[in-house]
Protein backbone atom coordinates (compact mmCIF):
# COMPACT_ATOMS: atom_id res chain seq x y z
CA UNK A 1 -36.83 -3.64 3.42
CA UNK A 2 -36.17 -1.76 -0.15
CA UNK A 3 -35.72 1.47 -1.46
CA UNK A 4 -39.11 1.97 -2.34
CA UNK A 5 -40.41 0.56 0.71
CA UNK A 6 -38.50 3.24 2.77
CA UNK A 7 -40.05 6.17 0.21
CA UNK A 8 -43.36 5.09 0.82
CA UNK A 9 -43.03 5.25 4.62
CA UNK A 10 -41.52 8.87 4.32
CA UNK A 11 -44.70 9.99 2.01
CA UNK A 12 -46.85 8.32 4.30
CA UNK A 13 -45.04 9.90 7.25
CA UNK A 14 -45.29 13.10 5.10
CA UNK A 15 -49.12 12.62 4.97
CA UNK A 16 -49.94 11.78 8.63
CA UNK A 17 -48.29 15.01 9.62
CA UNK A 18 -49.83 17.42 7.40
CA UNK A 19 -46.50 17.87 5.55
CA UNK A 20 -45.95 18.53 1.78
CA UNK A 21 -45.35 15.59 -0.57
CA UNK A 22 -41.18 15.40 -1.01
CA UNK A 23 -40.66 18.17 2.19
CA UNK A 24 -38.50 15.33 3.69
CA UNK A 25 -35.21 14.53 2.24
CA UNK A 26 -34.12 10.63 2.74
CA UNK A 27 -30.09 10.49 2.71
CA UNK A 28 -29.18 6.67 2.06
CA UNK A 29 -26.11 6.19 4.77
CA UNK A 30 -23.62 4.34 2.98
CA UNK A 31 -20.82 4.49 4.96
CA UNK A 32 -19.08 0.53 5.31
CA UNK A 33 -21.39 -0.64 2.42
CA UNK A 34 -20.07 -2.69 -0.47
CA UNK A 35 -19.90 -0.72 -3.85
CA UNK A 36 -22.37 -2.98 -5.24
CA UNK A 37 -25.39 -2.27 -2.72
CA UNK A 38 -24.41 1.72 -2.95
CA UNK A 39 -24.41 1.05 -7.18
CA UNK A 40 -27.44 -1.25 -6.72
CA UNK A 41 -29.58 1.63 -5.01
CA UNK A 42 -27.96 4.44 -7.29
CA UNK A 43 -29.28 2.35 -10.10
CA UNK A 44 -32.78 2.75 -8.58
CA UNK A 45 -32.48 6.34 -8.50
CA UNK A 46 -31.61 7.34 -5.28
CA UNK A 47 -29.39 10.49 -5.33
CA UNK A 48 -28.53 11.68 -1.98
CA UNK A 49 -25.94 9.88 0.19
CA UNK A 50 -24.70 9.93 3.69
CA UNK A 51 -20.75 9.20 4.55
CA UNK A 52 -19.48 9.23 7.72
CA UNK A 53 -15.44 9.59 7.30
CA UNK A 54 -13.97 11.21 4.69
CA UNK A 55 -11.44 9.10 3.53
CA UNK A 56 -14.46 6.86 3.10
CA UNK A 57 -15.83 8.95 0.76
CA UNK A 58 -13.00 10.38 -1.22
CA UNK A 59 -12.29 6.62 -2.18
CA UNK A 60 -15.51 5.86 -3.04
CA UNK A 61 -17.55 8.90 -4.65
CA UNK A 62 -15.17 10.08 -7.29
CA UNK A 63 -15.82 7.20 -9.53
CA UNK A 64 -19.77 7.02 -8.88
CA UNK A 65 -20.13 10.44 -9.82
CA UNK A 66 -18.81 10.13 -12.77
CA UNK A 67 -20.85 7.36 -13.50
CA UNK A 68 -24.07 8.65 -12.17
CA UNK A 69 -25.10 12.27 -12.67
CA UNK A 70 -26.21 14.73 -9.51
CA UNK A 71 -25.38 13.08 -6.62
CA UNK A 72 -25.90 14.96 -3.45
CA UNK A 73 -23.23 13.83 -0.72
CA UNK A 74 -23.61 14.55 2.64
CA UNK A 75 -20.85 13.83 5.44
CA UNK A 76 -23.05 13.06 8.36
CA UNK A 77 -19.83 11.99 10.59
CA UNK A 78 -17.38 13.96 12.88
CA UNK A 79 -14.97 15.86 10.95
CA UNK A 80 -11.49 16.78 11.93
CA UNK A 81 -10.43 20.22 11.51
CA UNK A 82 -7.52 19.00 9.18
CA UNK A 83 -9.81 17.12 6.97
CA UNK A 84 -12.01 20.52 6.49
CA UNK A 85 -10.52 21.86 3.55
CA UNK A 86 -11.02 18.14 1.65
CA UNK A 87 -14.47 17.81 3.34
CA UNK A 88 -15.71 21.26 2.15
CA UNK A 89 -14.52 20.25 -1.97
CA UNK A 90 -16.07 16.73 -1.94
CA UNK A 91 -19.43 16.76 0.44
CA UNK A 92 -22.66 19.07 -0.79
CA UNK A 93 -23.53 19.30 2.85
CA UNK A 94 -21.60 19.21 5.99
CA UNK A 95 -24.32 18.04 9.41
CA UNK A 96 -21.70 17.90 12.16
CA UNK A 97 -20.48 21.70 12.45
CA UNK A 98 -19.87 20.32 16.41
CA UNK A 99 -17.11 23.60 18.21
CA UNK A 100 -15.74 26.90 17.63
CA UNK A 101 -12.66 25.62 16.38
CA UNK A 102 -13.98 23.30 13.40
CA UNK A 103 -16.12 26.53 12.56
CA UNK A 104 -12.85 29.00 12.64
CA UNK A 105 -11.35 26.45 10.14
CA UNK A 106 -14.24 26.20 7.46
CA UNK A 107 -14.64 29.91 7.69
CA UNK A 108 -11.05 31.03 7.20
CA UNK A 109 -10.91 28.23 4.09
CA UNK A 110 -14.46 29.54 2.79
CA UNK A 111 -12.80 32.75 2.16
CA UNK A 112 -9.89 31.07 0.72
CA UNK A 113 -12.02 29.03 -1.54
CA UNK A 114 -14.94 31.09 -1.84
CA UNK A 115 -17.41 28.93 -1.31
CA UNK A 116 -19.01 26.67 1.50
CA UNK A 117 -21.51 23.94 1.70
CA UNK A 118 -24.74 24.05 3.79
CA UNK A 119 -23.78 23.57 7.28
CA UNK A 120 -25.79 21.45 10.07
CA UNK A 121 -25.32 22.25 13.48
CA UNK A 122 -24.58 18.77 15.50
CA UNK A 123 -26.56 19.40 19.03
CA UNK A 124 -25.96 16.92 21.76
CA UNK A 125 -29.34 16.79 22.94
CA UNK A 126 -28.40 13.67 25.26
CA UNK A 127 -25.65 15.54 26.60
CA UNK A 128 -23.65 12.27 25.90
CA UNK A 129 -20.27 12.31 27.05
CA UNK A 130 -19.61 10.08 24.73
CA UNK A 131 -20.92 12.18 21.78
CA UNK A 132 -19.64 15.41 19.67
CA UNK A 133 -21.80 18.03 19.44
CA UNK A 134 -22.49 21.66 21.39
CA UNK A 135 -24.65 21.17 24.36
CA UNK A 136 -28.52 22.42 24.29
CA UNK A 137 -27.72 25.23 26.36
CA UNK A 138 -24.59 26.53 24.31
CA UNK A 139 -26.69 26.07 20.90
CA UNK A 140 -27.90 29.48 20.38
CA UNK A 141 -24.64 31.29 21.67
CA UNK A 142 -22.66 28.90 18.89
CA UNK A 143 -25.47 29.13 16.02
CA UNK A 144 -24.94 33.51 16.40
CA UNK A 145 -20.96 32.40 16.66
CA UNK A 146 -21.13 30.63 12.91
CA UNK A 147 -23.33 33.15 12.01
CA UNK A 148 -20.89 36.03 12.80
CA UNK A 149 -18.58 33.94 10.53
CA UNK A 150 -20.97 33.95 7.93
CA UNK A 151 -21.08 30.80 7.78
CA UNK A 152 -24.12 29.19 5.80
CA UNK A 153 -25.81 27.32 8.69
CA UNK A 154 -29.04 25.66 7.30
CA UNK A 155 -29.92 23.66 10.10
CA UNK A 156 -29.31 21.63 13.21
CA UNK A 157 -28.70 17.72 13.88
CA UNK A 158 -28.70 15.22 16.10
CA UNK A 159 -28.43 11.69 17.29
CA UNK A 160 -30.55 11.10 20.52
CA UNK A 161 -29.44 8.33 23.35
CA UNK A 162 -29.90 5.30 22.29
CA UNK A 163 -32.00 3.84 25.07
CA UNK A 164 -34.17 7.34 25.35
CA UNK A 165 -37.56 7.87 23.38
CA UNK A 166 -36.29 9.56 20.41
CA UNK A 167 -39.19 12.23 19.93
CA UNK A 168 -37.91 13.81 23.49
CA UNK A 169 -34.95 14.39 21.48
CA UNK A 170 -36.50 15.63 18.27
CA UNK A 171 -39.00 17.99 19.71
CA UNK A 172 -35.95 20.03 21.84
CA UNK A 173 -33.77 20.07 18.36
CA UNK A 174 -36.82 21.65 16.81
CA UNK A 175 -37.28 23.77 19.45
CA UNK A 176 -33.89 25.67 19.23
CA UNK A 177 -34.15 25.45 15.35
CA UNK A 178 -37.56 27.25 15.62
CA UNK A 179 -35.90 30.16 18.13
CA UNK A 180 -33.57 30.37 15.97
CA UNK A 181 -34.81 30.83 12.13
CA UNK A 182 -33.36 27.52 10.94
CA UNK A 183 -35.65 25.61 8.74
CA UNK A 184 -33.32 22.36 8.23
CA UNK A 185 -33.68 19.60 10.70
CA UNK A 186 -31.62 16.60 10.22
CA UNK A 187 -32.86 13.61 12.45
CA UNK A 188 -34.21 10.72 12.58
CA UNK A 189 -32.59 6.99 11.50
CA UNK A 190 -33.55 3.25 10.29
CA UNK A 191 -35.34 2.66 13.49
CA UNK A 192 -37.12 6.04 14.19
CA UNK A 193 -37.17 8.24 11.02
CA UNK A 194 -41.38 8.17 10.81
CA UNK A 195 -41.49 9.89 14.96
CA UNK A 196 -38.73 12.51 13.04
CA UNK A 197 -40.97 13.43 10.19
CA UNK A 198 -44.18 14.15 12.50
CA UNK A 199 -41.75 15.89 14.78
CA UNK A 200 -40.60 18.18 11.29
CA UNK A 201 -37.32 16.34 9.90
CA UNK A 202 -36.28 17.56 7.18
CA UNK A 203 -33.61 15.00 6.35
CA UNK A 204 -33.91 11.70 7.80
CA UNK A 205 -30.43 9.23 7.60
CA UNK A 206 -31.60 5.77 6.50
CA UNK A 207 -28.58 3.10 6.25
CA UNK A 208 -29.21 -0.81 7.47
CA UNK A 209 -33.13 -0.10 6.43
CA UNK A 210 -32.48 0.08 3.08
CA UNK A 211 -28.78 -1.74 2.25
CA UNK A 212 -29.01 -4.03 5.09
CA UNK A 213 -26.69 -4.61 8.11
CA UNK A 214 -22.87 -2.44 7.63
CA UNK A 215 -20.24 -4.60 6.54
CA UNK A 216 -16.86 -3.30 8.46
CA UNK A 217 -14.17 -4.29 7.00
């Protein structure tokens, strides 16, 4: 699978669901990849990145984005709230906003630094054990919660069970987004993205698909 490959599917996932050309945004998950694939598929155009730890990131990005102009990083992992403050200066968009005390800590440091980036609510719509995020039933009281902060809360995320039929998932995320005014759904990965975009994704996170299997190390 290629880059290009992966935008046709979105603009023919796009199509099938009645959606407007370029509605969906694809974030290329880079996290563990070698700086030549992430340079190979920068080279190709793609803009937008995913990251899931910052220390990751803050290693890697300073140097591409001074090589390659507007690039649109997006931490798509958990974030501790003593990493917030270098989080909120390096990442365009934040999608794992996941309890009240990570949200206390990027509003008291928006007012310090007077700004904030986009924030996506993480919703654990498995209710995982295993997995951050606010449970379906606690989403609305902790969406008004950020809101009260005035925090800028664009949207809502998630990362359904892995052995569950994803659409399940992305149909109850767009459900509370819909009751609650947020246009920005982030969902959908390598394996499942297409089910996201007919279910209204507006960012789907597409790693292995496009730079092949993660390389830990």
């Amino acid at each position: 699978m290629t880059l290009p490959d992966i935008t046709a599917r979105i603009a023919g996932a796009e199509q099938n669901a009645g959606r407007a050309p370029g509605s969906v945004r694809l974030i290329a998950v880079s996290k563990v990849q070698p700086e030549a694939r992430v340079r190979d598929v920068l080279a190709q155009g793609q803009r937008c990145f995913g990251e899931n730890r910052v220390q990751e990131a803050a290693g890697k990005w300073p140097g591409f984005r001074e090589e390659f102009a507007s690039v649109d990083l997006h931490l798509i992992g958990p974030l501790q709230s003593n990493k917030a403050r270098q989080a909120m200066e390096l990442f365009d968009a934040i999608h794992s906003l996941d309890r009240p005390k990570l949200a206390n800590a990027l509003a008291r440091l928006a007012q310090e630094i007077g700004r904030c980036p986009p924030l996506f609510i993480q919703v654990n719509t498995g209710e995982e054990a295993q997995k951050a995020g606010v449970l379906p039933a606690s989403a609305d009281d902790f969406i008004a919660e950020c809101r009260k902060l005035d925090l800028p809360v664009t949207g809502l995320m998630c990362i359904p069970p892995a052995e569950e039929e994803p659409s399940l998932h992305f149909a109850l995320l767009a459900k509370i987004a819909a009751r609650n005014g947020l246009k920005g759904l982030s969902m959908g990965m390598s394996g499942d993205f297409e089910r996201a975009i007919a279910l209204g994704a507006t960012h789907v996170r597409v790693g292995s698909a496009i730079f092949g299997e993660r390389v830990a190390g």
